[in-house]
Protein backbone atom coordinates (compact mmCIF):
# COMPACT_ATOMS: atom_id res chain seq x y z
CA UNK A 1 135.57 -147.79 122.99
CA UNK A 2 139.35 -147.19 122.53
CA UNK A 3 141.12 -144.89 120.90
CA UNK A 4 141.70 -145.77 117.16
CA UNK A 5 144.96 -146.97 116.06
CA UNK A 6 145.86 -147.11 112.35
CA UNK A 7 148.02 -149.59 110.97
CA UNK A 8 149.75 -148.78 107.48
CA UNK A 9 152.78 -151.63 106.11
CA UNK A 10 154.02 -152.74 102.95
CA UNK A 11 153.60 -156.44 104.93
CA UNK A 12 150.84 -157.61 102.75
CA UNK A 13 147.94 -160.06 104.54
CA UNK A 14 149.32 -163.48 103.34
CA UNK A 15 152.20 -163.98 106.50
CA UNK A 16 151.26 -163.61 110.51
CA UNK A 17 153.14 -159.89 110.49
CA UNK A 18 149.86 -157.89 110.49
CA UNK A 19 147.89 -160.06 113.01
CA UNK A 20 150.98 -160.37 115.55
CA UNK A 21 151.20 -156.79 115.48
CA UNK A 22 147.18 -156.25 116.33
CA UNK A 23 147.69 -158.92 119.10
CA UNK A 24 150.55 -156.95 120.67
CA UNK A 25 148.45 -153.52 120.71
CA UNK A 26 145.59 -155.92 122.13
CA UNK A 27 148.00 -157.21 125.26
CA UNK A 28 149.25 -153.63 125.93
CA UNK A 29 145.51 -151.34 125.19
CA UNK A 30 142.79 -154.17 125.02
CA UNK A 31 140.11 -150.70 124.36
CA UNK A 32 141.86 -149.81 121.61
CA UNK A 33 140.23 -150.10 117.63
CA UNK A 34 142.50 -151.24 115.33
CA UNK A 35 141.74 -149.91 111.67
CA UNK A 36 143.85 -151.30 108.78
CA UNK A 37 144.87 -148.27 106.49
CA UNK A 38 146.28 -150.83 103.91
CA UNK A 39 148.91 -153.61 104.03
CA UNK A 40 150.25 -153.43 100.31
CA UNK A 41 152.15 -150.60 100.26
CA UNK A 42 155.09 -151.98 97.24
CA UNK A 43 157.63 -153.46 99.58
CA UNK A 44 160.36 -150.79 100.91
CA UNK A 45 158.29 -148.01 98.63
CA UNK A 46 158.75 -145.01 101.63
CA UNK A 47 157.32 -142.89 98.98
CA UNK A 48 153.99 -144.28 98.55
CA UNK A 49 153.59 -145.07 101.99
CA UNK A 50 154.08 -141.23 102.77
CA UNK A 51 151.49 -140.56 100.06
CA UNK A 52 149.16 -143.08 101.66
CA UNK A 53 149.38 -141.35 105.10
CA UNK A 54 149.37 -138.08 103.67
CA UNK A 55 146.13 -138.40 101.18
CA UNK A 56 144.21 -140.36 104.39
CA UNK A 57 145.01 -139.29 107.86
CA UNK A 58 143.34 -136.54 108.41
CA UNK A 59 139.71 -137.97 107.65
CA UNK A 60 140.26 -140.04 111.03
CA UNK A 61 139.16 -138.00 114.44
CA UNK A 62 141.63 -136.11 116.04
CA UNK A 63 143.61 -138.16 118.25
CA UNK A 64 143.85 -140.87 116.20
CA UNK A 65 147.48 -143.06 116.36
CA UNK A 66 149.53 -143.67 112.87
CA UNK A 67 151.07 -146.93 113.32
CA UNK A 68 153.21 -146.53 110.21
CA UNK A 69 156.28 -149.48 108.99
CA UNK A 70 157.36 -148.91 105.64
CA UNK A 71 161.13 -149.65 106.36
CA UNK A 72 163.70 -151.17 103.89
CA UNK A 73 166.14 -150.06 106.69
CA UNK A 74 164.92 -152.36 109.86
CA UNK A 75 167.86 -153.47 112.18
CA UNK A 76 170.19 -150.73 110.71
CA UNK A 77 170.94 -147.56 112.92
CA UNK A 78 167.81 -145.76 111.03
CA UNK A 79 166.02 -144.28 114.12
CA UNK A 80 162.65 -145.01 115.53
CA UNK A 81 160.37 -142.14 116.13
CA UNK A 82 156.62 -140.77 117.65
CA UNK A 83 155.61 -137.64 116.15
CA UNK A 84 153.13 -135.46 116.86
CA UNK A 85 151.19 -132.41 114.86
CA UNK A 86 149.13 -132.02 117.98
CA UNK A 87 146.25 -132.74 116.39
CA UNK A 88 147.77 -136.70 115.31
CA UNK A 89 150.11 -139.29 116.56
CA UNK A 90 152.36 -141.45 114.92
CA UNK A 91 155.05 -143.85 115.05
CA UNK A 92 157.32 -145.01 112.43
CA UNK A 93 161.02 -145.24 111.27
CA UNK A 94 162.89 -142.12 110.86
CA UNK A 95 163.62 -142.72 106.86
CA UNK A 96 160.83 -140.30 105.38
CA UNK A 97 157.46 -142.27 106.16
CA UNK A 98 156.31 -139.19 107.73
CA UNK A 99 158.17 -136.43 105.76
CA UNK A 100 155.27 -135.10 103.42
CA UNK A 101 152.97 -134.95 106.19
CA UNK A 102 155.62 -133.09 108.91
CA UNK A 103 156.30 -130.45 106.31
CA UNK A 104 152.99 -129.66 105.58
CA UNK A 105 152.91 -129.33 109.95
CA UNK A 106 152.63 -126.05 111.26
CA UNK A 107 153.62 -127.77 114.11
CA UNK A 108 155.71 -131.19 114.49
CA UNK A 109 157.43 -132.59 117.25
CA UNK A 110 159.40 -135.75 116.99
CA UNK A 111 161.12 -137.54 119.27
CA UNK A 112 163.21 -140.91 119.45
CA UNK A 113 162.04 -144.17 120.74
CA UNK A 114 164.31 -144.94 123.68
CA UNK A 115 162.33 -145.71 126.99
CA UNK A 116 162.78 -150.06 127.02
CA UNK A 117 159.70 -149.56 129.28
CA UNK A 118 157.41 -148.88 126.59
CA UNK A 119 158.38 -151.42 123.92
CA UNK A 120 158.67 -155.21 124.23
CA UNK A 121 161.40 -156.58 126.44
CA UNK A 122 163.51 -158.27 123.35
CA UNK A 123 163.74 -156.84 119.96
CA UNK A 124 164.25 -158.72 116.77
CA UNK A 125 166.56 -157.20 113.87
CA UNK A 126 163.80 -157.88 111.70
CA UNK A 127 160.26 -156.93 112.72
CA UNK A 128 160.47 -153.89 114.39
CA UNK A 129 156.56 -153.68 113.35
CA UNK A 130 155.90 -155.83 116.17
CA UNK A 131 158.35 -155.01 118.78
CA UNK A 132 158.83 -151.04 118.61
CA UNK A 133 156.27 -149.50 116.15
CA UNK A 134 152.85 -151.43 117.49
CA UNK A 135 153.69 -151.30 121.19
CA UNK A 136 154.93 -147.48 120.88
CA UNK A 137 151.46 -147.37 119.40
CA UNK A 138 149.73 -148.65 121.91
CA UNK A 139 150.97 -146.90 124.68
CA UNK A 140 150.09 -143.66 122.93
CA UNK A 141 146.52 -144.69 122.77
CA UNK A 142 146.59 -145.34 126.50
CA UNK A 143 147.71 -141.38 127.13
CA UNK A 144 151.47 -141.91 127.24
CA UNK A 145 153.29 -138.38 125.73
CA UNK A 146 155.30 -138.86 123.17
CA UNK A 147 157.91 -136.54 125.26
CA UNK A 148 158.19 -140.14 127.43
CA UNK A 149 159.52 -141.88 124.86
CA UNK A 150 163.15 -140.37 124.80
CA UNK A 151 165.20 -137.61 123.25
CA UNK A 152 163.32 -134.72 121.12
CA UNK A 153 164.71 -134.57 117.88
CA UNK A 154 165.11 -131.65 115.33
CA UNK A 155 166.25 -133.26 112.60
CA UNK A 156 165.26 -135.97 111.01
CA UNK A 157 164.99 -137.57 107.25
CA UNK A 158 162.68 -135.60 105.01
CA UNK A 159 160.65 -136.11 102.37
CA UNK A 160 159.43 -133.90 99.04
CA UNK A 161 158.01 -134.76 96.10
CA UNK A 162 159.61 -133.38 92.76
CA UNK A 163 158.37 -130.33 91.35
CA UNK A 164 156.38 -129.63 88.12
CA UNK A 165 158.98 -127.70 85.86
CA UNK A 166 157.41 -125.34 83.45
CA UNK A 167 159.16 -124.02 80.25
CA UNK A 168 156.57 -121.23 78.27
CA UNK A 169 153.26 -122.94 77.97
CA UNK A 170 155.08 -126.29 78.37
CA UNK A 171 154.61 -128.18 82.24
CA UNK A 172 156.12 -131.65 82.54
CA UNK A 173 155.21 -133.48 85.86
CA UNK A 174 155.64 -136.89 86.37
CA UNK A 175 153.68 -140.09 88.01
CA UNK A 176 154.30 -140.11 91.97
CA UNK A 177 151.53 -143.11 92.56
CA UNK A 178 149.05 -146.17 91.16
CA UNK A 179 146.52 -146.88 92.11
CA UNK A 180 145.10 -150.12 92.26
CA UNK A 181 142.69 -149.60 88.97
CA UNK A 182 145.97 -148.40 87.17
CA UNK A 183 145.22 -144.76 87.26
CA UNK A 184 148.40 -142.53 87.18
CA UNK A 185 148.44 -139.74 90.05
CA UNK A 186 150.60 -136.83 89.06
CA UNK A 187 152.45 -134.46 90.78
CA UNK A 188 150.35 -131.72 89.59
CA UNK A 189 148.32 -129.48 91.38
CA UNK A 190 145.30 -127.86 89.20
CA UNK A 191 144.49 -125.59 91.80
CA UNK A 192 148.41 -124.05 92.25
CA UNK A 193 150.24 -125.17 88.75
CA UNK A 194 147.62 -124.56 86.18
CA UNK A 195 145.15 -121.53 88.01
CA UNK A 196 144.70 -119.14 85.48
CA UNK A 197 144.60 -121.45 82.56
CA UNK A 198 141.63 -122.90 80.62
CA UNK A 199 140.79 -126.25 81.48
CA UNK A 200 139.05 -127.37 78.25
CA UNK A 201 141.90 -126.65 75.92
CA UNK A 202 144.87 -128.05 77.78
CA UNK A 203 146.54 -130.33 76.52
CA UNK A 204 148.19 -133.87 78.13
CA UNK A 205 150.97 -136.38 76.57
CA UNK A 206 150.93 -139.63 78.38
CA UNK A 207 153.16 -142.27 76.25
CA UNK A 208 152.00 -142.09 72.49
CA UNK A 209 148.84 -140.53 73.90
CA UNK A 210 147.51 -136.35 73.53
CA UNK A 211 144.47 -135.93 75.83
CA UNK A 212 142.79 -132.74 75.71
CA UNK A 213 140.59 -130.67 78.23
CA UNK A 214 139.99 -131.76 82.30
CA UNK A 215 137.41 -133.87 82.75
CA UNK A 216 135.18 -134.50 85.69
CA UNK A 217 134.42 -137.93 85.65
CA UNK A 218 135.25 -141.65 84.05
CA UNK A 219 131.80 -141.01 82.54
CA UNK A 220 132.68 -138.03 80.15
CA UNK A 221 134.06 -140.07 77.83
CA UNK A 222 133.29 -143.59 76.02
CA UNK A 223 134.74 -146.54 77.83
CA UNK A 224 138.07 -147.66 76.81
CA UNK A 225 138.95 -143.93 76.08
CA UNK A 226 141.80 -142.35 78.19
CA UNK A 227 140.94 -139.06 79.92
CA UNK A 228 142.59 -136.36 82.80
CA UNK A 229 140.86 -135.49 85.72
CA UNK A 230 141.68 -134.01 89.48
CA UNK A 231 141.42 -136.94 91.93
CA UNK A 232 140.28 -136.85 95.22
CA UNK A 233 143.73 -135.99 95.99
CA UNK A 234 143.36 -133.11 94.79
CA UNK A 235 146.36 -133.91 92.31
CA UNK A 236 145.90 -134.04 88.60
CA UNK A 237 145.25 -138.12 87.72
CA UNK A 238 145.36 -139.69 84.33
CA UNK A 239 143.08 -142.97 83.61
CA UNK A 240 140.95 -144.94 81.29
CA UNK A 241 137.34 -145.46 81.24
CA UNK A 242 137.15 -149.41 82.38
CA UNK A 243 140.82 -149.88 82.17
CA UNK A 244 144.43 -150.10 83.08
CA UNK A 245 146.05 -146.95 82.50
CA UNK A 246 148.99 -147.98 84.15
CA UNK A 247 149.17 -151.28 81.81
CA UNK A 248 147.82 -149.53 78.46
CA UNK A 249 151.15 -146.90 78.64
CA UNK A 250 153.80 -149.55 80.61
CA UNK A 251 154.08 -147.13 83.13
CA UNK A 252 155.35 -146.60 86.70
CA UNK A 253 155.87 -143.85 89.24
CA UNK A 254 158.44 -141.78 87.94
CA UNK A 255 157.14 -141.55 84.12
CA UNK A 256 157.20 -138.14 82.68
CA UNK A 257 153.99 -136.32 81.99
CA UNK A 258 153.70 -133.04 79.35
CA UNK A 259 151.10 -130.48 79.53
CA UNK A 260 150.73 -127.66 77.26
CA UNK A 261 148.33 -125.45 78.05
CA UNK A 262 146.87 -122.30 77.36
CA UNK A 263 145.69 -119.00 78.97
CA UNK A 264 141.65 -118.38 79.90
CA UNK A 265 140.29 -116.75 77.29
């Protein structure tokens, strides 16, 4: 067996983008494993692809290769990079797709995608999945450095997510993803923004909504009824029991979130 390689786009499965891309890893590493990570990232969102990479990759073995296009900016002067944690691989374009996960990197080397050698011979200005990103990925898999693939780079474009801002006993966050069952994930971290307060009597405004107390699952209370609860993120997530929390409120990523809380007793 090959060494996995991970494909993550905002392409969707309904055009021949995904498939081509697979078939060009195939030509160049016919041992490697393809995995899909998911294909319906919202088109050009670099945010939730980072938060896709970031909440997944390091579940797969060490090794593994991040073949990561998320990139509103194809054909523009935007760079191409592989990165490395030494633990991971990736490739993607140099607009952010990788920022949460290289600043969280003790260690992160990137470097620029420059050797002709080691992607295809003739490059579209439109589907740099297929002619940088997948064969990049593939010759990665096959034991290429990343240090082959041009000039090492220091700088490149970052990505943070906003900050909880606190104000007394007041915290407003905000919604930085949705799921596909609608549930909100917040920028809040229980374990660093609310340690040291008491979980059953804080308090959460979502919309024309006051939830109250952190619960542990959809089941602790009646379906329909909204509730809080820390995801497998780790991040502080808002739903409803059988629904759409996303629908119920008309919300999106971005939407403010209020806690007010209280100290442990």
């Amino acid at each position: 067996m090959g060494k996995l390689i991970i494909l993550m786009t905002d392409f969707g499965l309904d055009d021949w983008f995904v498939g081509t891309m697979k078939g060009v890893i195939k030509r160049i590493y016919p041992e490697a494993e393809v995995i899909d990570l998911c294909h319906n990232i919202p088109p050009g969102d670099i945010q939730s692809g980072a938060l896709t990479l970031l909440f997944s990759y390091k579940y797969f073995p060490s090794g593994t290769v991040f073949c990561s296009v998320v990139d509103p900016g194809v054909g523009t002067e935007r760079k191409a990079l592989v990165a490395t944690d030494r633990e991971y691989l990736f490739t993607a374009p140099d607009n952010g797709l990788l920022g949460l996960i290289a600043e969280r990197s003790e260690v992160w080397e990137a470097y620029c995608i420059e050797n002709k050698e080691l992607i295809l011979p003739v490059q579209s200005h439109t589907f740099h999945g297929r002619d940088i990103f997948a064969p990049a990925s593939a010759y990665l898999a096959k034991g290429i450095p990343p240090s082959a693939f041009g000039t090492q780079i220091e700088r490149f474009v970052s990505l943070s997510l906003p900050e909880p801002q606190k104000a007394g006993n007041i915290i407003t966050g905000e919604v930085i993803y949705i799921d596909k069952f609608g549930n909100l994930i917040t920028n809040i971290l229980p374990a660093l923004t609310l340690s040291g307060y008491n979980f059953e009597s804080i308090k959460l405004t979502v919309g024309d909504t006051t939830i109250q107390g952190i619960s542990t699952t959809f089941s602790d209370v009646q379906k329909g009824e909204p509730l809080m609860y820390i995801g497998s993120t780790g991040y502080l997530e808002i739903g409803i029991n059988g629904g759409n929390a996303a629908q119920h409120w008309g919300l999106a990523v971005g939407s403010p979130v209020v806690i007010h809380t209280s100290e442990v007793d």
